[in-house]
C-alpha atoms as a PDB file:
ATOM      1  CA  UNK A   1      -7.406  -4.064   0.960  1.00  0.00           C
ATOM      2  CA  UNK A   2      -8.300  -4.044  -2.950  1.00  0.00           C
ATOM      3  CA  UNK A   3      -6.638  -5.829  -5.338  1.00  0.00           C
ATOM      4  CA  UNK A   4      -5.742  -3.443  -8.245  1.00  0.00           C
ATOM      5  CA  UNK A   5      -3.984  -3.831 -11.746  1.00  0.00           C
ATOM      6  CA  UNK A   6      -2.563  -1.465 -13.818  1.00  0.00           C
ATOM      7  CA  UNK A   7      -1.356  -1.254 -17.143  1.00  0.00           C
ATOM      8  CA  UNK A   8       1.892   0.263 -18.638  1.00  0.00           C
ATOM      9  CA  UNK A   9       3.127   0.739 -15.091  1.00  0.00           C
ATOM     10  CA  UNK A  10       6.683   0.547 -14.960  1.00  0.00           C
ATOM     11  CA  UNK A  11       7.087   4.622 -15.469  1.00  0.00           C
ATOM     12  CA  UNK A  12       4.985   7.547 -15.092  1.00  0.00           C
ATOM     13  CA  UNK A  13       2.147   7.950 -13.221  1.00  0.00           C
ATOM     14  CA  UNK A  14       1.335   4.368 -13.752  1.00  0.00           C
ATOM     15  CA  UNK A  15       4.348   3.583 -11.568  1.00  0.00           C
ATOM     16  CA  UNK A  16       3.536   6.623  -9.077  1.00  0.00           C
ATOM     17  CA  UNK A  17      -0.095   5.744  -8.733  1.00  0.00           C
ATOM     18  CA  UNK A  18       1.160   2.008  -8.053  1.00  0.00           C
ATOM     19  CA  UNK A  19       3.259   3.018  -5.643  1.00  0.00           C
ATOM     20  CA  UNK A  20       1.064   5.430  -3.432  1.00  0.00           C
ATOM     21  CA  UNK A  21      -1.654   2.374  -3.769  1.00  0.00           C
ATOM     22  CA  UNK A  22       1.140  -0.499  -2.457  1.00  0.00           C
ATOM     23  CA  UNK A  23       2.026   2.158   0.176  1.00  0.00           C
ATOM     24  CA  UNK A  24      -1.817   2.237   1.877  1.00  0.00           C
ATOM     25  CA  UNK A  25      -1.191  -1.792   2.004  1.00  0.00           C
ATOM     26  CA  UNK A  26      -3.571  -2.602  -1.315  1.00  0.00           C
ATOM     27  CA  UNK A  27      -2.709  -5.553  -3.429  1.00  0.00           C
ATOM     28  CA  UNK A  28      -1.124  -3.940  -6.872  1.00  0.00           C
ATOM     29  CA  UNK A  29      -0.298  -5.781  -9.903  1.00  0.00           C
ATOM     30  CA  UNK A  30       2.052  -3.697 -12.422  1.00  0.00           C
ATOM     31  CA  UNK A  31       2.345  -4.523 -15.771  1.00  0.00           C
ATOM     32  CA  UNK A  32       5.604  -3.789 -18.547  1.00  0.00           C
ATOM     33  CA  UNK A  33       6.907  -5.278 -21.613  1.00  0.00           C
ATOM     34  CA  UNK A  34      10.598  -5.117 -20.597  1.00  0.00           C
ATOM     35  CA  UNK A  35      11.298  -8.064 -17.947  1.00  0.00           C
ATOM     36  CA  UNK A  36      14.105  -6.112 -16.679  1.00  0.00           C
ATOM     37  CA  UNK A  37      12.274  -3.090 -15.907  1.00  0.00           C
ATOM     38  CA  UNK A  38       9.689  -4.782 -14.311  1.00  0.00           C
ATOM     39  CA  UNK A  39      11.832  -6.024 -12.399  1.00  0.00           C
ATOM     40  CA  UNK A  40      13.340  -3.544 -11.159  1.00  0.00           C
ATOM     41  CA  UNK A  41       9.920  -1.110 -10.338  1.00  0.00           C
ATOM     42  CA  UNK A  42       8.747  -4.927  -8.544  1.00  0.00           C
ATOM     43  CA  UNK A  43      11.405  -4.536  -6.377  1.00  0.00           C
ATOM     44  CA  UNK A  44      11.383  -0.676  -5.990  1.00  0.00           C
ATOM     45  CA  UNK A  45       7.674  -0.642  -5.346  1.00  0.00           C
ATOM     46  CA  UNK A  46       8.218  -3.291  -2.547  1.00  0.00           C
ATOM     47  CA  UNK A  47      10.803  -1.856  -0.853  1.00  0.00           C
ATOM     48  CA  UNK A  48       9.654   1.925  -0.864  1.00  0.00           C
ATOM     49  CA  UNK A  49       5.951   0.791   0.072  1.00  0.00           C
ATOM     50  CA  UNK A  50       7.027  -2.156   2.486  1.00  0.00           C
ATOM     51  CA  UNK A  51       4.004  -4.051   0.454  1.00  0.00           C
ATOM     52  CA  UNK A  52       5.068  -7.465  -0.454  1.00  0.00           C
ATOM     53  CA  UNK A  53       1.612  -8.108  -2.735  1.00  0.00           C
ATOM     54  CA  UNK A  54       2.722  -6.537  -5.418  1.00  0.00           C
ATOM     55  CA  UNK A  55       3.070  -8.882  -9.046  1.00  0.00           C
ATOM     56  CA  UNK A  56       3.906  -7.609 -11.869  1.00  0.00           C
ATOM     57  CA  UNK A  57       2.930  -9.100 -15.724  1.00  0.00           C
ATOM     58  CA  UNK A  58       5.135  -9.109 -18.744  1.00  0.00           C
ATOM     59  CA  UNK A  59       3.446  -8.350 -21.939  1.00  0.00           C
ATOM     60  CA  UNK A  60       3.871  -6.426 -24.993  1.00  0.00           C
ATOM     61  CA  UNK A  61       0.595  -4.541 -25.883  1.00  0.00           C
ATOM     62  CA  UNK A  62       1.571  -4.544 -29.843  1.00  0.00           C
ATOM     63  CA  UNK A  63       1.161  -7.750 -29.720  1.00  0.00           C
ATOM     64  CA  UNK A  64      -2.448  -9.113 -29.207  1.00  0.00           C
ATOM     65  CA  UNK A  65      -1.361 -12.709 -28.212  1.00  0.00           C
ATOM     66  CA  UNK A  66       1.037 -11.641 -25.575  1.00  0.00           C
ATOM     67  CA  UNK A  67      -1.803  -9.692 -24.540  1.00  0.00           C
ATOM     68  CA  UNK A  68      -4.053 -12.682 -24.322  1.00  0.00           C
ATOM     69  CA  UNK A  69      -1.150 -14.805 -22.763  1.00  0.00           C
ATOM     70  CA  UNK A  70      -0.984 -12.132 -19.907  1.00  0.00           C
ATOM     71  CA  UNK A  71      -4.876 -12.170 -19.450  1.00  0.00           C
ATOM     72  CA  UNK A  72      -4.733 -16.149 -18.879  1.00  0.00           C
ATOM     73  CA  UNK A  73      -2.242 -15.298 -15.890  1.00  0.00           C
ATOM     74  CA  UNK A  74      -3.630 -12.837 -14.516  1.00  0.00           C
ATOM     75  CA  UNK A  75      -6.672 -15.105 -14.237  1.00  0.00           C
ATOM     76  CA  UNK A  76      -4.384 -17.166 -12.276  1.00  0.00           C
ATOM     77  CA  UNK A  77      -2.742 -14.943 -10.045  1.00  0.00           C
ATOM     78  CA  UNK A  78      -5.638 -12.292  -8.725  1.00  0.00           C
ATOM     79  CA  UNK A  79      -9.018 -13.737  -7.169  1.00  0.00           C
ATOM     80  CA  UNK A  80     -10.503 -10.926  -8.293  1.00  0.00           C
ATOM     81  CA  UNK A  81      -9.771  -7.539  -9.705  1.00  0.00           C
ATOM     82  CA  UNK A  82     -11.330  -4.567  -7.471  1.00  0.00           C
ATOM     83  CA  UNK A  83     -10.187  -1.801  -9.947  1.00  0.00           C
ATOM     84  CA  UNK A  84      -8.442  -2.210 -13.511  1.00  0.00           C
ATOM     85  CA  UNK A  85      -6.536   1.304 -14.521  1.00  0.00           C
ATOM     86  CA  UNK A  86      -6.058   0.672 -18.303  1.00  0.00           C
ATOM     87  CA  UNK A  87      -2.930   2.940 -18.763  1.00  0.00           C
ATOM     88  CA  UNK A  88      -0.548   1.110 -21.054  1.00  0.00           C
ATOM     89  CA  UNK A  89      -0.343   3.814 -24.091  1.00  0.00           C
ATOM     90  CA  UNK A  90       2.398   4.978 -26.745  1.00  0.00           C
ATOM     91  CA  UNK A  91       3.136   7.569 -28.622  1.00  0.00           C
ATOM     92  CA  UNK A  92       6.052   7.956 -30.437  1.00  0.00           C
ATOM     93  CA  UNK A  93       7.607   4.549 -31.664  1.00  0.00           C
ATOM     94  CA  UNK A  94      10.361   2.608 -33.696  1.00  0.00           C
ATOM     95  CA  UNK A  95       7.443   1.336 -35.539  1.00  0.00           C
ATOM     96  CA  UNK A  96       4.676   2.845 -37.092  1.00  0.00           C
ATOM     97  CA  UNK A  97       3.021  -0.320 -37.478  1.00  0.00           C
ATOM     98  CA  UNK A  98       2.352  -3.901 -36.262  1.00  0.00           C
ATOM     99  CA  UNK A  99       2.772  -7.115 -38.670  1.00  0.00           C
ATOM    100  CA  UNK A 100      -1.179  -6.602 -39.037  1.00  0.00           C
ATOM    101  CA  UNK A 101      -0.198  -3.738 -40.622  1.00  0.00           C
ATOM    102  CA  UNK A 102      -2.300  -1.459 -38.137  1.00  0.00           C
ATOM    103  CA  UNK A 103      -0.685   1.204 -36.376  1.00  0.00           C
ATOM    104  CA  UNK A 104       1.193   0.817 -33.348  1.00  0.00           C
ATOM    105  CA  UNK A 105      -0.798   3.382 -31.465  1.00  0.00           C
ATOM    106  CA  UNK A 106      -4.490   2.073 -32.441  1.00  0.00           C
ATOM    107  CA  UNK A 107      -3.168  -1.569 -31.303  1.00  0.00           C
ATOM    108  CA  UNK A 108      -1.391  -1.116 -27.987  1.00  0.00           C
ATOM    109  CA  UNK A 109      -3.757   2.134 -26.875  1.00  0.00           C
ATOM    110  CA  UNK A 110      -7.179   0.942 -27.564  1.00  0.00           C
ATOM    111  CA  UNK A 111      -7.381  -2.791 -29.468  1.00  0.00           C
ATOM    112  CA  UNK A 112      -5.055  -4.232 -26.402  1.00  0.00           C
ATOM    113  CA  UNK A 113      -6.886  -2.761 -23.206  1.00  0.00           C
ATOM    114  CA  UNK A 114     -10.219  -3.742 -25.281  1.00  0.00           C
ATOM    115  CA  UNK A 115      -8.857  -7.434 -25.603  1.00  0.00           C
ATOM    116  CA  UNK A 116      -7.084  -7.748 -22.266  1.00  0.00           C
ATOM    117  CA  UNK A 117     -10.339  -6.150 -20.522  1.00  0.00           C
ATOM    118  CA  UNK A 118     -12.615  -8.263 -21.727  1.00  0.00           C
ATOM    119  CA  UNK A 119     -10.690 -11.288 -21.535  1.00  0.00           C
ATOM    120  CA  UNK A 120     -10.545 -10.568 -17.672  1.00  0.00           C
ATOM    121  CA  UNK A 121     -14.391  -9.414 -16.901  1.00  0.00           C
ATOM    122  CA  UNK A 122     -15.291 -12.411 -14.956  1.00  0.00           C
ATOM    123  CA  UNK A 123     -12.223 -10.969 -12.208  1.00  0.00           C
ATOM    124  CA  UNK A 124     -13.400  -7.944 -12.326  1.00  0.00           C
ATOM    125  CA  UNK A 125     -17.375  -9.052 -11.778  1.00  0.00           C
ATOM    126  CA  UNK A 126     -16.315 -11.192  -8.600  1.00  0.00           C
ATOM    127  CA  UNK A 127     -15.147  -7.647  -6.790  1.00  0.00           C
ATOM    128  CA  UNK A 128     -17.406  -6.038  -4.704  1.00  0.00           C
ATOM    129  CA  UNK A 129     -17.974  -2.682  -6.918  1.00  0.00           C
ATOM    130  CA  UNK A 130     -15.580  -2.677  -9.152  1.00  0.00           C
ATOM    131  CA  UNK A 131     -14.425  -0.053 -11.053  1.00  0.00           C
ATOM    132  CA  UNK A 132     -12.202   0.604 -14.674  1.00  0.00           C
ATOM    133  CA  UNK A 133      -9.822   3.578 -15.159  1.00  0.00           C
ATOM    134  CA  UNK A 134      -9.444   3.883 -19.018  1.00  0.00           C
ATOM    135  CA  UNK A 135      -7.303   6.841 -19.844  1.00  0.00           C
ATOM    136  CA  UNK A 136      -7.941   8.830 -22.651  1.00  0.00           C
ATOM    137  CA  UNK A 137      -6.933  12.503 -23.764  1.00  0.00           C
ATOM    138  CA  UNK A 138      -7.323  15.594 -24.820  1.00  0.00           C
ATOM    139  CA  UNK A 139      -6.809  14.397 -27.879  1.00  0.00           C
ATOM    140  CA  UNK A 140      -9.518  12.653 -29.810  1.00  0.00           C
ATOM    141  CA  UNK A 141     -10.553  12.371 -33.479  1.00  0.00           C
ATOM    142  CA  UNK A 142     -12.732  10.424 -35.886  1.00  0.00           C
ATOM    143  CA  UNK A 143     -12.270   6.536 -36.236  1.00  0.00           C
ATOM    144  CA  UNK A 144     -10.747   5.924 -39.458  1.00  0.00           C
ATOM    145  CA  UNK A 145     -12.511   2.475 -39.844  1.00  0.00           C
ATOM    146  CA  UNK A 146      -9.621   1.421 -42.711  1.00  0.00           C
ATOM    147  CA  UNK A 147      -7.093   2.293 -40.466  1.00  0.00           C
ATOM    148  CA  UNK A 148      -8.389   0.324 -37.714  1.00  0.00           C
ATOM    149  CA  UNK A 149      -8.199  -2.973 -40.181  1.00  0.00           C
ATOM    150  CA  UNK A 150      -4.594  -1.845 -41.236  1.00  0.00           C
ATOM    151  CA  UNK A 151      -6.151  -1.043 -44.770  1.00  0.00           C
ATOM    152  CA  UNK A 152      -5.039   3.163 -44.640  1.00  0.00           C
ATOM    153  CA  UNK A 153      -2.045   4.584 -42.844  1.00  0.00           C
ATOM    154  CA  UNK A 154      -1.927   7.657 -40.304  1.00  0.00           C
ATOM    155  CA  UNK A 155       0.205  10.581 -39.074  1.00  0.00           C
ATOM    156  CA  UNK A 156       1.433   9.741 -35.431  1.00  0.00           C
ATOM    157  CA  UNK A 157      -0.803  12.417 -33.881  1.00  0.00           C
ATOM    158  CA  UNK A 158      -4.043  11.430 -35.668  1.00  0.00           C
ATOM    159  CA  UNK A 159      -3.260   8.041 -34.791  1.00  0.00           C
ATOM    160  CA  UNK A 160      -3.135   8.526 -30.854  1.00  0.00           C
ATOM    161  CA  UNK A 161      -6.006  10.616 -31.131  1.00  0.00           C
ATOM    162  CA  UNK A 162      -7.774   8.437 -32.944  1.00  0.00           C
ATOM    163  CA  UNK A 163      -6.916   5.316 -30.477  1.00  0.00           C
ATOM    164  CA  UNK A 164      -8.103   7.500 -27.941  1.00  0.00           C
ATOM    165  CA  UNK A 165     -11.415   8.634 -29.004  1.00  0.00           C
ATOM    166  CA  UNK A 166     -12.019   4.503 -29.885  1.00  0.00           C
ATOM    167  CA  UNK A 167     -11.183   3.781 -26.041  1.00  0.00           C
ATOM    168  CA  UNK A 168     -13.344   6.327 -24.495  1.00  0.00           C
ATOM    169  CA  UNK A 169     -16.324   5.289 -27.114  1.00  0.00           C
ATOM    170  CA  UNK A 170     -15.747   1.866 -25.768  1.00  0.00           C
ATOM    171  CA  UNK A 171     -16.090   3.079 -22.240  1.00  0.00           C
ATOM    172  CA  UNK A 172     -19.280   4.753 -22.722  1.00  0.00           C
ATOM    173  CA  UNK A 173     -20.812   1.169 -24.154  1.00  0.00           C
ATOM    174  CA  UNK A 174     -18.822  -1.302 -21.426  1.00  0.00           C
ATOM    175  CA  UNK A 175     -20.556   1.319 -18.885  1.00  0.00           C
ATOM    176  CA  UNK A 176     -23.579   0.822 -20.343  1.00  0.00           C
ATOM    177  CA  UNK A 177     -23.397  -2.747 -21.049  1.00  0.00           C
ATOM    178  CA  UNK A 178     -21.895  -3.605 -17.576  1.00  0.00           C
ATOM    179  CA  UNK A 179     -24.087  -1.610 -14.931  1.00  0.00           C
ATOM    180  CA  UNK A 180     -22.345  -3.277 -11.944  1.00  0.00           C
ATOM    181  CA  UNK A 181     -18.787  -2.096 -13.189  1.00  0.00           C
ATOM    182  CA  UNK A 182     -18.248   1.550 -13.082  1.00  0.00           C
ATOM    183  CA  UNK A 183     -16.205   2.928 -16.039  1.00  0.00           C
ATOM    184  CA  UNK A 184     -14.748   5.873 -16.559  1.00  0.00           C
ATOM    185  CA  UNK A 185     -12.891   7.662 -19.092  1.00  0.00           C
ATOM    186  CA  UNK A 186     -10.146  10.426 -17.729  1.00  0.00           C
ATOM    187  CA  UNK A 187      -7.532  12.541 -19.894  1.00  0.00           C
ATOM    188  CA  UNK A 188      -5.293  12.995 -17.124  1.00  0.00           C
ATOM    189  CA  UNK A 189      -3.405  16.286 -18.101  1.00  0.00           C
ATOM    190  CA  UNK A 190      -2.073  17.910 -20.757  1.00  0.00           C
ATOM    191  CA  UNK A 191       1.503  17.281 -21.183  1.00  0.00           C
ATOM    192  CA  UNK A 192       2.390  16.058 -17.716  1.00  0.00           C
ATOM    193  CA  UNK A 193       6.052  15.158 -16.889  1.00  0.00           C
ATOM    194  CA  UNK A 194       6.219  12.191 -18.127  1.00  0.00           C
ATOM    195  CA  UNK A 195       8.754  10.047 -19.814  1.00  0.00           C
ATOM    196  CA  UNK A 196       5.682   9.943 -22.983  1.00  0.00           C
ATOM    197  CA  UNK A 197       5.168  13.991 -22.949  1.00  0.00           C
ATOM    198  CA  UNK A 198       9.142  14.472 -23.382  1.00  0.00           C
ATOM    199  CA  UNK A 199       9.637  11.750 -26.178  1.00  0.00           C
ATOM    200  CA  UNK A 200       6.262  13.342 -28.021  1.00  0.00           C
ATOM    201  CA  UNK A 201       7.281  17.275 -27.278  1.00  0.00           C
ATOM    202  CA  UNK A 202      10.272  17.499 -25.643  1.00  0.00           C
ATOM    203  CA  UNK A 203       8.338  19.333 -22.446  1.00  0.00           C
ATOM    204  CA  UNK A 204       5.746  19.135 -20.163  1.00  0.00           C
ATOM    205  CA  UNK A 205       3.106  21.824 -19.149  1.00  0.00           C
ATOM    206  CA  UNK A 206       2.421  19.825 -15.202  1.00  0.00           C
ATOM    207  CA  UNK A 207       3.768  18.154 -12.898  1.00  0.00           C
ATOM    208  CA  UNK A 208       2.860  13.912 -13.337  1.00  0.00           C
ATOM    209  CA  UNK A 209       1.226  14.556  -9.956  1.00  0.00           C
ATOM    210  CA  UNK A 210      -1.496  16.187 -11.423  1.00  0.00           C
ATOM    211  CA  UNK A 211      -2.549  13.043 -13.227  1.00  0.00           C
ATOM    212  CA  UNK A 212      -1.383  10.266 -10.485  1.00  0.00           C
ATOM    213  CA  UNK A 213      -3.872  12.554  -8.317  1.00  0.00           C
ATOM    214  CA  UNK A 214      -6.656  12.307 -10.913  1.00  0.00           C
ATOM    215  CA  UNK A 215      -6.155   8.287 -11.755  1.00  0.00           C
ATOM    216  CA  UNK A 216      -6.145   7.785  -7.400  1.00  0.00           C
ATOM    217  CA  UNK A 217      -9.549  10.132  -7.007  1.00  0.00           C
ATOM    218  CA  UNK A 218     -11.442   8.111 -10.136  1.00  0.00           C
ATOM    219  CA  UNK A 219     -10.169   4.514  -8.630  1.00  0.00           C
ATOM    220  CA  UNK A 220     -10.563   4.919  -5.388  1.00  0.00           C
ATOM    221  CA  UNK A 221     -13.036   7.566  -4.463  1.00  0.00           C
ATOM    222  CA  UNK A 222     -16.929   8.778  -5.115  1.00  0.00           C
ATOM    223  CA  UNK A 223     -15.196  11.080  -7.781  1.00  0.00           C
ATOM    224  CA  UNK A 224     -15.738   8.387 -10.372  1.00  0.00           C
ATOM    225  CA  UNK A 225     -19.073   8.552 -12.024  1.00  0.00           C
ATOM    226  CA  UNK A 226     -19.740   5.745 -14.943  1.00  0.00           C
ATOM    227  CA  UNK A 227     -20.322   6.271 -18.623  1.00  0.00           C
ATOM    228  CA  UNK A 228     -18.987   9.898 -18.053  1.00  0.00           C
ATOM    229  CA  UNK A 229     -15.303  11.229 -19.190  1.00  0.00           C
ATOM    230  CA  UNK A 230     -12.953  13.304 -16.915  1.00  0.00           C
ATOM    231  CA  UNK A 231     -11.101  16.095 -18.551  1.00  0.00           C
ATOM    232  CA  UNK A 232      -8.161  16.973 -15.933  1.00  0.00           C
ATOM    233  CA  UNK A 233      -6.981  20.113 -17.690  1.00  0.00           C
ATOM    234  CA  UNK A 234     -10.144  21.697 -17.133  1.00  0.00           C
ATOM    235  CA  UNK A 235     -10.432  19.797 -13.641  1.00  0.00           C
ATOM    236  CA  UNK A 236     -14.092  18.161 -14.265  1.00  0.00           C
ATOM    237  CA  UNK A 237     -16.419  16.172 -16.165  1.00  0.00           C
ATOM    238  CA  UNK A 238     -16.502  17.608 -19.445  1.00  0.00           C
ATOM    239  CA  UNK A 239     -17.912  16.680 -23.058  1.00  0.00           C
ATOM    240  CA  UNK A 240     -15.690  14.195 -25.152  1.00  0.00           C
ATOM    241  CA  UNK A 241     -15.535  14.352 -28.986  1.00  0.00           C
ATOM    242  CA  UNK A 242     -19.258  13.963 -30.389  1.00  0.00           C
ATOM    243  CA  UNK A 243     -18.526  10.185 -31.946  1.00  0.00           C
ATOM    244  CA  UNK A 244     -18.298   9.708 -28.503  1.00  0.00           C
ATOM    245  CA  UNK A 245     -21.986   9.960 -27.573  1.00  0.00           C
ATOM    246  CA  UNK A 246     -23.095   8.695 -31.965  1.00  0.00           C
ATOM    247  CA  UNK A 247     -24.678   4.846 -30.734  1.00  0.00           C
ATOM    248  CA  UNK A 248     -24.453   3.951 -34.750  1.00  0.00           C
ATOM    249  CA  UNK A 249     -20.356   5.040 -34.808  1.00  0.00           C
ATOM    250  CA  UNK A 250     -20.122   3.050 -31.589  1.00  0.00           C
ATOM    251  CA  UNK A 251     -22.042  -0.259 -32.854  1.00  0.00           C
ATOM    252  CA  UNK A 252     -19.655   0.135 -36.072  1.00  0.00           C
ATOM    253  CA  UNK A 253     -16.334   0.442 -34.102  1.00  0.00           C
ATOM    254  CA  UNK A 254     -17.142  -2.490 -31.861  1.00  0.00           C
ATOM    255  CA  UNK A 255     -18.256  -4.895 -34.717  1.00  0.00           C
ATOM    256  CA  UNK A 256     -15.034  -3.419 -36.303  1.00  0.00           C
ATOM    257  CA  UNK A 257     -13.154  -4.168 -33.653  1.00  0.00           C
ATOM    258  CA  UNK A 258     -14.409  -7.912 -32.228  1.00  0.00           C
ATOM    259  CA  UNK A 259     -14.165  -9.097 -36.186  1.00  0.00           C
ATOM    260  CA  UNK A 260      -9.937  -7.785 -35.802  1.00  0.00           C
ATOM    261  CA  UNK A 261      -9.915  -9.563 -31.774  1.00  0.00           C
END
């Protein structure tokens, strides 16, 4: 049995991969920022999978102190953490921004899982060989430094691909950094059938099977190879954006980002 957490799990293939995972009898923490919904997956999850270790964690990943709040009780609840799937993302919103004045999408897709992750490392250095799932996308563009500090504003799409090229530069240093901890980067499908895809585009190109299948193969099989990125459209390992592999654009975004954390 592995004890496994992931984020942004009340829909989607968040909520699909927990599922399949509480159905082969593993210990799965979901995570949401409406109680009621969590709720409600909580007790769907445990019913459908007949799994009563499944917890679930109320936060709201636009704001970083929830986030921190939720890190604290995780730290209570889990003895360890044997894979982290950082999943919680956004795309369209109500807001553009946060109070910070940073936009929604750089805060709750890449400044949240940066702050939650590394607020819970010591959990995830007790497990055996543990493993995190950060999920990034096809989608990936330059760092706008003054955006990250809530000094410029963005479109919506340069903004998620923005807070998805930071994420998957992050993963290529925590891989580095942390050589007991596998981590891997993974766009899991263009356009899947998601509640996210049909807000963003009204449409999907593939089932949300395709990318529960990727997210179970990279956290729970020999699939998952560290400091590398998974492009599930194509079906393999594949290049990500050049800032990606830059170690000065990297030192700059993490320096960037602990002096915002």
């Amino acid at each position: 049995m592995k004890h496994i957490l992931i984020t942004g799990s009340t829909d989607g293939i968040g909520k699909l991969l927990a599922l399949r995972l509480a159905k082969e009898g593993h210990f799965v923490a979901i995570h949401g920022r409406s109680e009621t919904k969590l709720n409600t997956t909580l007790s769907q999850i445990r019913n459908e999978s007949k799994n009563d270790n499944v917890i679930g964690f109320l936060a709201d990943y636009s704001d970083l102190s929830d986030v921190k709040k939720m890190a604290a009780e995780v730290s209570e609840k889990m003895p360890n953490i044997d894979v982290l799937v950082n999943n919680a993302g956004i795309f369209n919103s109500k807001i553009d921004s946060t109070p910070s004045g940073i936009d929604i999408r750089l805060v709750v897709n890449y400044l949240a899982p940066y702050q939650f992750t590394n607020a819970i490392l010591p959990l995830i250095k007790k497990a055996e060989a543990p493993r995190i799932v950060n999920l990034s996308s096809a989608a990936q563009s330059s760092v706008s430094f003054a955006a990250l500090k809530g000094e410029a504003s963005l479109g919506v799409n340069e903004a998620y691909a923005q807070s998805k090229l930071a994420l998957t530069m992050w993963s290529f240093d925590l891989a580095a950094k942390e050589s007991n901890i596998l981590v891997v980067a993974v766009n899991p499908g263009s356009l899947l059938n998601t509640k996210m895809a049909h807000e963003a585009y009204g449409q999907h190109w593939s089932p949300a099977e395709k990318g529960v299948d990727i997210l179970y193969d990279l956290s729970m099989t020999d699939l998952a190879k560290t400091g590398q990125y998974f492009d599930n459209d194509k079906g393999s390992y594949a290049t990500a954006h050049p800032d990606a592999y830059n170690s000065e654009k990297i030192k700059e975004l993490l320096k960037t980002t602990d002096q915002l954390i």
